[in-house]
C-alpha atoms as a PDB file:
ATOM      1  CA  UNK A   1      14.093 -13.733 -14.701  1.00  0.00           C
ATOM      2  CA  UNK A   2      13.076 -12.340 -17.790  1.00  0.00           C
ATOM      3  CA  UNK A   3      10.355 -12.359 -20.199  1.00  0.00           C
ATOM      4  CA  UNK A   4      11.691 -15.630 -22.319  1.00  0.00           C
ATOM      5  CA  UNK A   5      12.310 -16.918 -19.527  1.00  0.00           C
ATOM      6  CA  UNK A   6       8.692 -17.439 -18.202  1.00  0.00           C
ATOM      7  CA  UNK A   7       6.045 -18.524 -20.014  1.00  0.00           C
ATOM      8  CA  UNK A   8       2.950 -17.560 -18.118  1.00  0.00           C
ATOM      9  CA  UNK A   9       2.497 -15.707 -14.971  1.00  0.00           C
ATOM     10  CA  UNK A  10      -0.393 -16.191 -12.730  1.00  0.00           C
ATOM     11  CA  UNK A  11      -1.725 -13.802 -10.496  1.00  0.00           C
ATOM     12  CA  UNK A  12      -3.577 -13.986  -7.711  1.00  0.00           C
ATOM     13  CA  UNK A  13      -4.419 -10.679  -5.529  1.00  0.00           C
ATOM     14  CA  UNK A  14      -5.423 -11.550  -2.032  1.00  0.00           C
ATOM     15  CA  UNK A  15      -6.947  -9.541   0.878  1.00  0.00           C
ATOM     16  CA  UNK A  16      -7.870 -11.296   4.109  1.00  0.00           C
ATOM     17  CA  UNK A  17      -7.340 -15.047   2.582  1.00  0.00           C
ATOM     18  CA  UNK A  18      -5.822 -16.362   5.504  1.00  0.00           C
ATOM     19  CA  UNK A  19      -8.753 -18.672   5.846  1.00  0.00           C
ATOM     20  CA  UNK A  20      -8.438 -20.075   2.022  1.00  0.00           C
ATOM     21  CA  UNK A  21      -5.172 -19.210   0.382  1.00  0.00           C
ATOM     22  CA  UNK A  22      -3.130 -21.853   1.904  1.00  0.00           C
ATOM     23  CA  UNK A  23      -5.469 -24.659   0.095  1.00  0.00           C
ATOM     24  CA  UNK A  24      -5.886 -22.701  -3.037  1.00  0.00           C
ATOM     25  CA  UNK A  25      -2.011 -22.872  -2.850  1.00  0.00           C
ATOM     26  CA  UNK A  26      -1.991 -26.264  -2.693  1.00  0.00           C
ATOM     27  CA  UNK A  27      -4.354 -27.201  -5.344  1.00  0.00           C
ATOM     28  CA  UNK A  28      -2.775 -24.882  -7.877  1.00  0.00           C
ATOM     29  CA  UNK A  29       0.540 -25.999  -7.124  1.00  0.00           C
ATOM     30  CA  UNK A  30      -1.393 -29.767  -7.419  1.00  0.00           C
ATOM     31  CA  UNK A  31      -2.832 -28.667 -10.978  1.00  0.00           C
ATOM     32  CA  UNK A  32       0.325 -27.470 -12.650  1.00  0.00           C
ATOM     33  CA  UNK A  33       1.866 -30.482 -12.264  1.00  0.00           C
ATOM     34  CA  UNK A  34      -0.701 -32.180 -14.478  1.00  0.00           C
ATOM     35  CA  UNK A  35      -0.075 -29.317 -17.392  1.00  0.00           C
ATOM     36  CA  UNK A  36       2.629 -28.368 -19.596  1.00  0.00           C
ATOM     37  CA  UNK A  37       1.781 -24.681 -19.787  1.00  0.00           C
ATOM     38  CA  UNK A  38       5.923 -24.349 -20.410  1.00  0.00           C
ATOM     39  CA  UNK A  39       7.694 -22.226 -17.449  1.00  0.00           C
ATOM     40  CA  UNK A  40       5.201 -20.484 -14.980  1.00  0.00           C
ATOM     41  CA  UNK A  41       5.587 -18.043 -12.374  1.00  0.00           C
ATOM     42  CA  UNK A  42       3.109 -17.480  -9.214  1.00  0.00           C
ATOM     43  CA  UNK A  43       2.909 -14.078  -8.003  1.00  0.00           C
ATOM     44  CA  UNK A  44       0.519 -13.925  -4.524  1.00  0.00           C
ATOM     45  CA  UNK A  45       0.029  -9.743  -4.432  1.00  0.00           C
ATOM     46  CA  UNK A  46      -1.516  -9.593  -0.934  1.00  0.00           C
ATOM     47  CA  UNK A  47      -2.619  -5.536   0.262  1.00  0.00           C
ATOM     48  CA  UNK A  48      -2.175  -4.911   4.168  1.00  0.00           C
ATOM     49  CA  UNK A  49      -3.840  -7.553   5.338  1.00  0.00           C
ATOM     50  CA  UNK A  50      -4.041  -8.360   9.481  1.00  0.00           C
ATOM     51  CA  UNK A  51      -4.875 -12.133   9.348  1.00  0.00           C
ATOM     52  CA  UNK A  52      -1.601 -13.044   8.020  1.00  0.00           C
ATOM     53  CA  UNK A  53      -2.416 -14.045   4.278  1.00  0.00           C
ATOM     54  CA  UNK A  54       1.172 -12.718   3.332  1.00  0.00           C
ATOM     55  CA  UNK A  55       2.741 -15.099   5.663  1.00  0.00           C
ATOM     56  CA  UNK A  56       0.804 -18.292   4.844  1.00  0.00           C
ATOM     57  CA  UNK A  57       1.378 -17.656   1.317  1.00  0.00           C
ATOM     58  CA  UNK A  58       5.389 -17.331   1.370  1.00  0.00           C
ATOM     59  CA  UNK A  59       5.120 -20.715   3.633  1.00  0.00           C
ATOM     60  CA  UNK A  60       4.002 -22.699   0.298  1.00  0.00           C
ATOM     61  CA  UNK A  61       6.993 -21.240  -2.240  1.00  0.00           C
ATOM     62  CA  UNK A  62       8.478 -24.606  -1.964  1.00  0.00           C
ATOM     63  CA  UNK A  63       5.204 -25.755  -4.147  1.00  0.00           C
ATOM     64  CA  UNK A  64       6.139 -24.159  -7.043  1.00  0.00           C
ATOM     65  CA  UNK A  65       9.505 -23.185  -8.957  1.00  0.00           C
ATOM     66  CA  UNK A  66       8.923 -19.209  -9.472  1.00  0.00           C
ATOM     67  CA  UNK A  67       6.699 -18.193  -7.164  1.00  0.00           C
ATOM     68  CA  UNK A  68       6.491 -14.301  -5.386  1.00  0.00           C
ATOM     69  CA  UNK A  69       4.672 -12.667  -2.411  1.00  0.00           C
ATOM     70  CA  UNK A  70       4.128  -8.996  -3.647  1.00  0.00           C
ATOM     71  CA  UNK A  71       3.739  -6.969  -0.616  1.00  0.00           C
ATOM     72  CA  UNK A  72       0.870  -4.181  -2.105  1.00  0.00           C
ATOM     73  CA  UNK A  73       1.199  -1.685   0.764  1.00  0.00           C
ATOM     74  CA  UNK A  74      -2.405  -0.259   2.564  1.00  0.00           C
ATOM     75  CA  UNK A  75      -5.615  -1.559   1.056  1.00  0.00           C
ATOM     76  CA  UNK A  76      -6.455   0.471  -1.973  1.00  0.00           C
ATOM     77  CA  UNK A  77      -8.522  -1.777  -4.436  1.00  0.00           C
ATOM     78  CA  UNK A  78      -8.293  -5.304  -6.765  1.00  0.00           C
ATOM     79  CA  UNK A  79      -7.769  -2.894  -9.460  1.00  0.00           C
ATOM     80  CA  UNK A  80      -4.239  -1.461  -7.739  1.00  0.00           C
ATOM     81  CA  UNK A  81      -2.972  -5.251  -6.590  1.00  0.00           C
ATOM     82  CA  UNK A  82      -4.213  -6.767 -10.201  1.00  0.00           C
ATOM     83  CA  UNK A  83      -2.042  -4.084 -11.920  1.00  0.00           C
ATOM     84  CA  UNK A  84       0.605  -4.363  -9.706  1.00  0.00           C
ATOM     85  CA  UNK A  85       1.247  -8.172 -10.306  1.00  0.00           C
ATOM     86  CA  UNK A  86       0.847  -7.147 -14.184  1.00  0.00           C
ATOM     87  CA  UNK A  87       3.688  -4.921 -14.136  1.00  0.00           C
ATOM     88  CA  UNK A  88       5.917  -7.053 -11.538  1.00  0.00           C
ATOM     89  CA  UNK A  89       5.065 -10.305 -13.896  1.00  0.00           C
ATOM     90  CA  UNK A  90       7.927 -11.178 -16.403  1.00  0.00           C
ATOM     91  CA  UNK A  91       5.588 -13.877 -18.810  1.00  0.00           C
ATOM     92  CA  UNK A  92       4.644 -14.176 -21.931  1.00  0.00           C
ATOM     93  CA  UNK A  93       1.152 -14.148 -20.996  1.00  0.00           C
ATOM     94  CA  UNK A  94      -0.232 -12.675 -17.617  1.00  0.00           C
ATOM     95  CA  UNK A  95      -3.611 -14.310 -16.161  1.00  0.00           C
ATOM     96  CA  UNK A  96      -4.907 -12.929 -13.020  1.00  0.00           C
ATOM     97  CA  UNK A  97      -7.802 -14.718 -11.459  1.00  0.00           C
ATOM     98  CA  UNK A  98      -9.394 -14.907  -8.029  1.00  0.00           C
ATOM     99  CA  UNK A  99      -7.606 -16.118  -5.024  1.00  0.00           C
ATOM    100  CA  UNK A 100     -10.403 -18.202  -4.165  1.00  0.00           C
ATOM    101  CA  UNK A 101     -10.247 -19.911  -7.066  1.00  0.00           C
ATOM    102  CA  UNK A 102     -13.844 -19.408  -8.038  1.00  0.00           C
ATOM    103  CA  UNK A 103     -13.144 -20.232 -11.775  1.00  0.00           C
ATOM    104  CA  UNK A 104     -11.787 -23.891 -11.857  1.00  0.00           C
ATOM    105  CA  UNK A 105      -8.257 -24.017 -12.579  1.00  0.00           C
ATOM    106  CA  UNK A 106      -9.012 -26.330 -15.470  1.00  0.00           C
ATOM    107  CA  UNK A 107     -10.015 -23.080 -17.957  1.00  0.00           C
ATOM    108  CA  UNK A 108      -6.118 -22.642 -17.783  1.00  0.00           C
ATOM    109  CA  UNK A 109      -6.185 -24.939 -20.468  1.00  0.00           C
ATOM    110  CA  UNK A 110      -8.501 -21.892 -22.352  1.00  0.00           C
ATOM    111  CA  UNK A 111      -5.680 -19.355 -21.300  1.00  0.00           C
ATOM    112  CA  UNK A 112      -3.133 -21.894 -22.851  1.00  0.00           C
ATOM    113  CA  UNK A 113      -5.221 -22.143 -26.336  1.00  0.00           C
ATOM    114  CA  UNK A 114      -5.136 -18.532 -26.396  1.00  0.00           C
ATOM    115  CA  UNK A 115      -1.420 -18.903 -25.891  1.00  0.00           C
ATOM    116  CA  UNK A 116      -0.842 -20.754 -29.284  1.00  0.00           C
ATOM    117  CA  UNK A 117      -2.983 -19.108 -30.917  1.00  0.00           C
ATOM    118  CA  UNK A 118      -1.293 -15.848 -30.057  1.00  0.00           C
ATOM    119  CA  UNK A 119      -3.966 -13.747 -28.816  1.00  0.00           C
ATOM    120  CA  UNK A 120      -4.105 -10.600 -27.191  1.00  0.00           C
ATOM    121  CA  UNK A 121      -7.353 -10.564 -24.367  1.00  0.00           C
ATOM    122  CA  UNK A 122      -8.904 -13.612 -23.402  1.00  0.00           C
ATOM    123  CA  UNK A 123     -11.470 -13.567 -20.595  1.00  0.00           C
ATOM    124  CA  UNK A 124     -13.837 -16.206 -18.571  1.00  0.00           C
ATOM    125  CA  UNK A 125     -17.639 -15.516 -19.379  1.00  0.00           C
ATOM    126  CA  UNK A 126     -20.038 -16.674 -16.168  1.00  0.00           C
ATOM    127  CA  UNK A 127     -23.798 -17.713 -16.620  1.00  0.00           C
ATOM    128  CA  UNK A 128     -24.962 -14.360 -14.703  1.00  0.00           C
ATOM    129  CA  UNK A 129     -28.449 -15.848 -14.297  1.00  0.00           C
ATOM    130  CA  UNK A 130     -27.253 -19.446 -12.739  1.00  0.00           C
ATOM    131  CA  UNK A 131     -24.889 -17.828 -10.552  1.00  0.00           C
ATOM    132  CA  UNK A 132     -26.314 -15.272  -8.456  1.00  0.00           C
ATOM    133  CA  UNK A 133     -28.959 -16.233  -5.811  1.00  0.00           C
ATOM    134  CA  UNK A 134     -31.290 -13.897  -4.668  1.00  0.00           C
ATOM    135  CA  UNK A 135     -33.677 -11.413  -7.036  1.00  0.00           C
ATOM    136  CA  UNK A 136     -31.670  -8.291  -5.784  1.00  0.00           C
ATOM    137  CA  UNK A 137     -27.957 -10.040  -6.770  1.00  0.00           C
ATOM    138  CA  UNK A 138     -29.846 -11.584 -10.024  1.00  0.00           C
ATOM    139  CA  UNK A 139     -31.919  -8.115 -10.933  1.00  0.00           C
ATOM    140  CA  UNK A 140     -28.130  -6.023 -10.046  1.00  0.00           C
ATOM    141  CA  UNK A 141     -25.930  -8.493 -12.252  1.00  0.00           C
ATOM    142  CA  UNK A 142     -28.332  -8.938 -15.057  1.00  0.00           C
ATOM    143  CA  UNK A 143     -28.938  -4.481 -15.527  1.00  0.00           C
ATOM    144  CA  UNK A 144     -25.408  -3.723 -14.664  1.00  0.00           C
ATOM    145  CA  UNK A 145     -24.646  -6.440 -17.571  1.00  0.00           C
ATOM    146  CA  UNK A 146     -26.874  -4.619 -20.034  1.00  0.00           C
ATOM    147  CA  UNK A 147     -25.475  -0.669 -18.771  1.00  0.00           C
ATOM    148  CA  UNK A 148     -21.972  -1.696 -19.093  1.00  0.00           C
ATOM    149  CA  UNK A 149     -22.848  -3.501 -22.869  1.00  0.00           C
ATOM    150  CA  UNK A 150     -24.551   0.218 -23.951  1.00  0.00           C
ATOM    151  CA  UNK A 151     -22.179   2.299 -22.374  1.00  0.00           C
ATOM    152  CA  UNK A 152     -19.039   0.759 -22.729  1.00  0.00           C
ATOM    153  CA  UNK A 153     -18.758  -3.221 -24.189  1.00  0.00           C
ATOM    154  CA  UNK A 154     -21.491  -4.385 -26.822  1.00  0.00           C
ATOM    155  CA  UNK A 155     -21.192  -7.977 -27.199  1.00  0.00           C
ATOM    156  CA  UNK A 156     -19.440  -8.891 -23.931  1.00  0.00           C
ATOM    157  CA  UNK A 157     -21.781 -10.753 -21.701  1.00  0.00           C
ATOM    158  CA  UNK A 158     -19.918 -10.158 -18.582  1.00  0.00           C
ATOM    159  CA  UNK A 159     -17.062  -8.328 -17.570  1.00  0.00           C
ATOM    160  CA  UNK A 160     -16.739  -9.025 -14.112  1.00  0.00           C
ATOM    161  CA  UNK A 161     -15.291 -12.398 -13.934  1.00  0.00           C
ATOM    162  CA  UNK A 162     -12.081 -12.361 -12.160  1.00  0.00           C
ATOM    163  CA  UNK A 163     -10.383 -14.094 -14.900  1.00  0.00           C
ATOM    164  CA  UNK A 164      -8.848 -12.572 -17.407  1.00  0.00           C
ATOM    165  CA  UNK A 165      -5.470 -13.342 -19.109  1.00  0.00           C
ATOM    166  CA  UNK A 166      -2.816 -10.442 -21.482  1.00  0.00           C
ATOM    167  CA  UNK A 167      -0.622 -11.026 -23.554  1.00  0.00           C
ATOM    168  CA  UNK A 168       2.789  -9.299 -22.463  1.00  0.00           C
ATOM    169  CA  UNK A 169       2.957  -6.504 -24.611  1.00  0.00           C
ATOM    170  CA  UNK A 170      -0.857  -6.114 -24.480  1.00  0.00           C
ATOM    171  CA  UNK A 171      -1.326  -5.973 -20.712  1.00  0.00           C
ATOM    172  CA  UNK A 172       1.471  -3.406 -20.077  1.00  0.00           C
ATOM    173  CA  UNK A 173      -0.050  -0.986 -22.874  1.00  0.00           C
ATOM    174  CA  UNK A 174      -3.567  -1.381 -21.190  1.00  0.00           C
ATOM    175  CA  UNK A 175      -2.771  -1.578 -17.603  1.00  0.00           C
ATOM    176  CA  UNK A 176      -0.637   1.435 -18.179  1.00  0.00           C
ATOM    177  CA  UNK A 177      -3.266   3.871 -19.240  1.00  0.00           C
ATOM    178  CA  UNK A 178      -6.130   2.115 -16.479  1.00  0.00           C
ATOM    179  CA  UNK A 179      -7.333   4.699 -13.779  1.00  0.00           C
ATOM    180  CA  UNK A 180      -9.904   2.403 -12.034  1.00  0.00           C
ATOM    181  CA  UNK A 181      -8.212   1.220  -8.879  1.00  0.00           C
ATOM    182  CA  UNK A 182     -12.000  -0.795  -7.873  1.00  0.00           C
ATOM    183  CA  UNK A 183     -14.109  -3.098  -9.093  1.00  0.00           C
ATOM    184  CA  UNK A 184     -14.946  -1.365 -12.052  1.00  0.00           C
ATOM    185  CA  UNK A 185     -11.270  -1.967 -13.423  1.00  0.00           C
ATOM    186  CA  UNK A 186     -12.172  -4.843 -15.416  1.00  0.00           C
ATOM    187  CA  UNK A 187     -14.833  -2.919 -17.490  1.00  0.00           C
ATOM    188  CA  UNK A 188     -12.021  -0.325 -17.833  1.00  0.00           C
ATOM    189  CA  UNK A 189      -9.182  -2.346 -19.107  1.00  0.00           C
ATOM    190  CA  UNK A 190     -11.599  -4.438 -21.820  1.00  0.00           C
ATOM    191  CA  UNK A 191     -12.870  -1.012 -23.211  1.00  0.00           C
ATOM    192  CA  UNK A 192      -8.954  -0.060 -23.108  1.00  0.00           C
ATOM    193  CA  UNK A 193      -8.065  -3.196 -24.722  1.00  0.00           C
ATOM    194  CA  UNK A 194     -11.060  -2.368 -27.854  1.00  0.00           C
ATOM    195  CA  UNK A 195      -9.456   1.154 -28.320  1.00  0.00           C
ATOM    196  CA  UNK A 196      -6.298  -0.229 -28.436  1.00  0.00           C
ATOM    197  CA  UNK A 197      -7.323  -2.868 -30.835  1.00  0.00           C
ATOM    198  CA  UNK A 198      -7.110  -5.719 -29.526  1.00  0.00           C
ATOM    199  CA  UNK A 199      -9.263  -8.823 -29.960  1.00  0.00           C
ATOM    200  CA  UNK A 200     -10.861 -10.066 -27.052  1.00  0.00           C
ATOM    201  CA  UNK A 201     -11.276 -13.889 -26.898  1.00  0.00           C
ATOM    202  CA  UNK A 202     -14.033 -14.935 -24.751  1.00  0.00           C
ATOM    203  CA  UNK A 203     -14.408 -18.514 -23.264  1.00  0.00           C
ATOM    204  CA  UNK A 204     -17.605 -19.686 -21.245  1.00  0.00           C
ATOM    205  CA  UNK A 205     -16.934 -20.744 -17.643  1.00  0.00           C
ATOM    206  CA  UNK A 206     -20.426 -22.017 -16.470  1.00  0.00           C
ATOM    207  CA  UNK A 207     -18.701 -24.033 -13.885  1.00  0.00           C
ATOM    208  CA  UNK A 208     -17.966 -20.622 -12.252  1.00  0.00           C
ATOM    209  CA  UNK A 209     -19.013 -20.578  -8.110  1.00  0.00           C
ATOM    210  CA  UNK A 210     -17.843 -17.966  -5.619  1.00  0.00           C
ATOM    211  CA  UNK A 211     -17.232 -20.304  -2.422  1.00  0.00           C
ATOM    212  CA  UNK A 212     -18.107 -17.241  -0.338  1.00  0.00           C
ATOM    213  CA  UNK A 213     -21.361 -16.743  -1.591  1.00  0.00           C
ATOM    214  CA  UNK A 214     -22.951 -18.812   0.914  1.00  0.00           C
ATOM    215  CA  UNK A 215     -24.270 -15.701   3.614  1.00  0.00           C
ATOM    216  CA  UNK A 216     -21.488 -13.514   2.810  1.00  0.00           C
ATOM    217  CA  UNK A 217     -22.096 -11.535  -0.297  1.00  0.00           C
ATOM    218  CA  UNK A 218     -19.483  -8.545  -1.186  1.00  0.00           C
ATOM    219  CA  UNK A 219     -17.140  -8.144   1.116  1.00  0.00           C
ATOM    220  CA  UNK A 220     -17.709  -4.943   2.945  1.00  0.00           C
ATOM    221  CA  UNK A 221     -20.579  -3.556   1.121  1.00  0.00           C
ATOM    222  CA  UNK A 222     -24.149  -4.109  -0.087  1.00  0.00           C
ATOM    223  CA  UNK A 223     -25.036  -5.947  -3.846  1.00  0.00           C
ATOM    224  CA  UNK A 224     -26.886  -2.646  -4.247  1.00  0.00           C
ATOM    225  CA  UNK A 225     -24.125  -0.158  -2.777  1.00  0.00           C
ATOM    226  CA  UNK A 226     -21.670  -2.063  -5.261  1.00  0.00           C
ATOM    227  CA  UNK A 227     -23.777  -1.897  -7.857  1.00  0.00           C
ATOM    228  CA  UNK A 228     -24.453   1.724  -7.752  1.00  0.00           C
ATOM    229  CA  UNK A 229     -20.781   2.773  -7.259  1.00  0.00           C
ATOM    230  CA  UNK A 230     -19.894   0.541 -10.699  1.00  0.00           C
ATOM    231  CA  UNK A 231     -22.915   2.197 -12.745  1.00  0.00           C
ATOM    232  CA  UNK A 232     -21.066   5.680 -11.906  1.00  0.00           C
ATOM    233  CA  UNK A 233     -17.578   4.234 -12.353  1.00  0.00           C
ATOM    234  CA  UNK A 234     -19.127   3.057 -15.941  1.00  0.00           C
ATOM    235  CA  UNK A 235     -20.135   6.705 -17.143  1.00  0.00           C
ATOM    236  CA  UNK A 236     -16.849   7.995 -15.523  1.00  0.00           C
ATOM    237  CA  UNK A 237     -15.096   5.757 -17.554  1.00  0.00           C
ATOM    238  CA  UNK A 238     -16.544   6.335 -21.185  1.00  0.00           C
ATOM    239  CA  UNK A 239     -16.105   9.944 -20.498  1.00  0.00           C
ATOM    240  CA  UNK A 240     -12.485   9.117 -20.465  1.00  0.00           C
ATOM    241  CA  UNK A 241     -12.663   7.663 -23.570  1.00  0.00           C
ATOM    242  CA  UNK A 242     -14.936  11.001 -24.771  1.00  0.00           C
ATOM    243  CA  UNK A 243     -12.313  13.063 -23.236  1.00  0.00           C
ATOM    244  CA  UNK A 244      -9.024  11.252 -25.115  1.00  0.00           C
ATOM    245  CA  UNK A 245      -7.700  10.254 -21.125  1.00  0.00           C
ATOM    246  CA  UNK A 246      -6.546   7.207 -22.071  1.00  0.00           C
ATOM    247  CA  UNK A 247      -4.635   8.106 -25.602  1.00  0.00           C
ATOM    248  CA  UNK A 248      -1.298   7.924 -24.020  1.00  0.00           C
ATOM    249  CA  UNK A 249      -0.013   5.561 -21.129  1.00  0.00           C
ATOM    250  CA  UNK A 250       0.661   6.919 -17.341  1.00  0.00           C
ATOM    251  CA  UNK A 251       3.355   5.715 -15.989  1.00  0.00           C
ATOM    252  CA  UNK A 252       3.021   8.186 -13.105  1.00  0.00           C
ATOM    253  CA  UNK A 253       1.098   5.006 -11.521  1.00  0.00           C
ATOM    254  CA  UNK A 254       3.949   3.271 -10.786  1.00  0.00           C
ATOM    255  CA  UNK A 255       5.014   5.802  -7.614  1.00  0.00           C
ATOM    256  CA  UNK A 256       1.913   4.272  -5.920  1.00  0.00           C
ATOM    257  CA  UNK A 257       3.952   0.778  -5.546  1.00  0.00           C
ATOM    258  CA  UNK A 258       6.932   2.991  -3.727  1.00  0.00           C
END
């Protein structure tokens, strides 16, 4: 395949789905069929993961008429599987979004908009306040909203979302220069993105819910001991923009797929 040949790729990284990517399979596969978004591919990028995600996922490429398992290697972070799927994707347009589906699949029809309009960035904006339960998870999201607007993004009320969408062209030139390999990659590629020049379209997904929330919160770690680790990662990341890191591209990334 190449690039005219697919219109939009959509990826979805996955870690330790087992329990939920087979249905979010299902109901993507479900949804497409209802949309002309033109010819789309489905890349699963799945990191080492011991509950067999990788195999449940290649069970359902029948569903769809592109569709890949990208095999990521060890665990490393979302930010190493997101940019991996970026620079195995061959669309137009590259939308990455959470395996679990948390942002309904109808806000593809925002990413397709954004399609014919010919935009660069366009990214899925929760209501922080609505979402989060809890005053620690409400207190962390709402100040690590405000840090990330002084330090890095004025005017973008949440960077976090896992739902973002490139064009082409766009996403290879940010994901190229991106160092974050964490959660704090999506605050890095949007501030990318602004030095870069490119506009970044926003569209308001209150209809956002994380169907692990219930008892779970992050996966592996504290609100707080997240939180504190993406304040640093912040200030690491505009002094790379003080320090001119992210001027040129790095290609030297790619030996990390290998």
């Amino acid at each position: 395949m190449s690039r005219s040949d697919i219109d939009l790729s959509i990826i979805l990284p996955a870690y330790m789905e087992a329990g939920g990517i087979a249905d979010a399979l299902d109901r993507l596969a479900a949804f497409l069929k209802t949309r002309n978004y033109g010819a789309v591919e489905v890349l699963v990028v799945v990191a080492d993961s011991p509950d067999g995600t990788a195999k449940i996922a290649e069970h359902k490429a029948k569903l769809f008429q592109h569709f890949r398992v990208i095999h990521a290697g060890p665990r490393v972070g979302k930010g190493r599987d997101v940019r991996l799927g970026i620079f195995e994707a061959v669309g137009r347009y590259r939308v990455f979004m959470d395996a679990d589906l948390a942002t309904p699949l109808e806000h593809l029809d925002d990413v397709k908009q954004l399609m014919d309009a010919g935009g660069h960035v366009g990214i899925a904006v929760r209501d922080l306040i609505q979402i989060h339960k809890g005053f620690l998870r409400k207190f962390m999201s709402s100040f690590g909203n405000i840090v990330a607007q002084v330090v890095l993004l004025p005017g973008i009320k949440d960077t976090q979302c896992g739902f973002k969408v490139f064009e082409a062209e766009a996403a290879e030139a940010i994901f190229a220069r991106q160092t974050m390999l964490g959660w704090s990659f999506d605050a890095e590629v949007l501030k990318i993105a602004r030095l870069l020049g490119y506009k970044i379209t926003t569209f308001e997904a209150p209809d956002w819910k994380d169907p692990k929330a219930e008892g779970m919160g992050l996966v592996g770690d504290s609100p707080l001991g997240a939180a504190i680790r993406t304040f640093r990662d912040l200030f690491i990341v505009r002094w790379n923009v003080i320090t001119g890191r992210y001027r040129k591209p790095n290609y030297a990334h790619k030996a990390i797929y290998n």
